[in-house]
C-alpha atoms as a PDB file:
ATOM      1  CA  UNK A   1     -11.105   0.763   3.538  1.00  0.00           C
ATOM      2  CA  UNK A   2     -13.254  -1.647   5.655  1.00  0.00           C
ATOM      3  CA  UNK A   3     -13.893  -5.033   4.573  1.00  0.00           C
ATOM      4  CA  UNK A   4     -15.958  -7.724   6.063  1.00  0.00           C
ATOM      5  CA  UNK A   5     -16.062 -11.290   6.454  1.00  0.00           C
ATOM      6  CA  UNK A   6     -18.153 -13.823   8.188  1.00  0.00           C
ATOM      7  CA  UNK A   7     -16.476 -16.804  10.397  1.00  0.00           C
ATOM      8  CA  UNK A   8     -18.179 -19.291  12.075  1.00  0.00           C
ATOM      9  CA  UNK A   9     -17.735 -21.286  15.013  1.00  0.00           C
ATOM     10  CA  UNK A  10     -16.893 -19.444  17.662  1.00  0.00           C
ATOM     11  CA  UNK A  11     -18.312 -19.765  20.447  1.00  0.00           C
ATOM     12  CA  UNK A  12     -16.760 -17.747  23.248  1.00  0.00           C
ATOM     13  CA  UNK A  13     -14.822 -14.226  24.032  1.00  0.00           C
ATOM     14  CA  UNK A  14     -11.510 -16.287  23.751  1.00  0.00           C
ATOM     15  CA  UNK A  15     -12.572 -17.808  20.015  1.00  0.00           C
ATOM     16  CA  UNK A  16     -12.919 -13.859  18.906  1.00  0.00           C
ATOM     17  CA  UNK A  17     -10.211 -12.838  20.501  1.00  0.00           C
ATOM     18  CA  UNK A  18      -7.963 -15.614  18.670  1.00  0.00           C
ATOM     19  CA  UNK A  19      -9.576 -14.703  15.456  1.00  0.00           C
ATOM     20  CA  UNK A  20      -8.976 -10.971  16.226  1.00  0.00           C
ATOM     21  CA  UNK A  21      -5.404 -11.638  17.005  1.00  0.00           C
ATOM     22  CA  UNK A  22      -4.738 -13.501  13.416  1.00  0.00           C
ATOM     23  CA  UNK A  23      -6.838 -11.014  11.327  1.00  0.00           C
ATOM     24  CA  UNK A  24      -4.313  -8.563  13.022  1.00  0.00           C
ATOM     25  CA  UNK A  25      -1.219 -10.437  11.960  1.00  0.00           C
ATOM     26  CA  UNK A  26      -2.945 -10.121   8.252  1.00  0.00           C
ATOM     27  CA  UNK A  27      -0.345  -6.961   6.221  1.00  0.00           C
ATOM     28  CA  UNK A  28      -2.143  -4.382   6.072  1.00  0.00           C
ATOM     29  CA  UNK A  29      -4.834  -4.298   8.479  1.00  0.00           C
ATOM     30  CA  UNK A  30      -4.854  -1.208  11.211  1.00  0.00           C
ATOM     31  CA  UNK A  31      -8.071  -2.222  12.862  1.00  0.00           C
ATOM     32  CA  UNK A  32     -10.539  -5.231  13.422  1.00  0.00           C
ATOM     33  CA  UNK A  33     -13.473  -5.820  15.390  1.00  0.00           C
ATOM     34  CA  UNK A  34     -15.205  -9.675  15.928  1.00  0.00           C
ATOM     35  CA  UNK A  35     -18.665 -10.823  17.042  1.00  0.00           C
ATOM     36  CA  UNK A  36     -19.205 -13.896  17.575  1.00  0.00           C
ATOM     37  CA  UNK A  37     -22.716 -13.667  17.763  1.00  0.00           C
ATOM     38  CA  UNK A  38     -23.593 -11.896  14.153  1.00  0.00           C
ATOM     39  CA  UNK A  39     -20.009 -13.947  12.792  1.00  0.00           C
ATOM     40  CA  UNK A  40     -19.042 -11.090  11.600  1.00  0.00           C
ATOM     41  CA  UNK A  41     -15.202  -9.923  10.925  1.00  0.00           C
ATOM     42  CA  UNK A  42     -14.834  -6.122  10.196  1.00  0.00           C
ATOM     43  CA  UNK A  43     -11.348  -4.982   9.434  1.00  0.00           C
ATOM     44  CA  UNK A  44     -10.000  -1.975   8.208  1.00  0.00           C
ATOM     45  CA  UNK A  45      -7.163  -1.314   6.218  1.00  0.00           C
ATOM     46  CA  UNK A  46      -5.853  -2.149   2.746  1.00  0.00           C
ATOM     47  CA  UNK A  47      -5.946  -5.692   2.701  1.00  0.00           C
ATOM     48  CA  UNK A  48      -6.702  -8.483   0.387  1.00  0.00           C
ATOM     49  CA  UNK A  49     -10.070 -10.567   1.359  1.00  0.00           C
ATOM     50  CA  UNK A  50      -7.969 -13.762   0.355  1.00  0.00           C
ATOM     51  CA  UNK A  51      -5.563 -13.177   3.106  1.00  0.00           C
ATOM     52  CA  UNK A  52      -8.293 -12.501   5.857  1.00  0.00           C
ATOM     53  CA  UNK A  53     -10.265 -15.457   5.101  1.00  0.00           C
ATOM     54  CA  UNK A  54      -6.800 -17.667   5.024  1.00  0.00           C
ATOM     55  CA  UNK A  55      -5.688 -16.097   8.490  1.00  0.00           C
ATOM     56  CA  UNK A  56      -9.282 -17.219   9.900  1.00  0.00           C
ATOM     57  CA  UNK A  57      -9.202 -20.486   8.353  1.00  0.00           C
ATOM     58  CA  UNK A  58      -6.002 -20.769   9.806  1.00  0.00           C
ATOM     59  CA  UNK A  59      -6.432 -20.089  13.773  1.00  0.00           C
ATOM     60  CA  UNK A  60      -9.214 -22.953  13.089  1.00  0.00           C
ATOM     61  CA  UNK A  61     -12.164 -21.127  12.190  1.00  0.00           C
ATOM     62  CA  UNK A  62     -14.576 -21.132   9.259  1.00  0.00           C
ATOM     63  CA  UNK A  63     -14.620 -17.991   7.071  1.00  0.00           C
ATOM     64  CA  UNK A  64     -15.714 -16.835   3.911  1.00  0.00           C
ATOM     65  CA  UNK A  65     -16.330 -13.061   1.989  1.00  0.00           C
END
């Protein structure tokens, strides 16, 4: 399954990089891919939106469903 998410404010390779590394942490997940540009998260995997949007929030970012 592929969910996903928008987070905003990043604003260079390293800011989707960190958000890629947290969404990764997220149970579950087996892929993601970030771009900063569209602030778009996609991640596959069974996952719960909640958790994504936590981990984002988390490593400092903005993030929503």
């Amino acid at each position: 399954m592929s969910t996903t998410i928008t987070v905003e404010g990043m604003s260079c390779g390293h800011c989707e990089q960190t958000v890629e590394e947290a969404l990764e942490e997220v149970s579950g997940v087996t892929d993601v891919t970030v771009d900063r540009k569209s602030e778009q998260a996609s991640v596959d995997g069974e996952v719960d939106v909640t958790a994504l949007v936590k981990a984002a929030e988390d490593a400092g970012y903005t993030a929503h469903a």
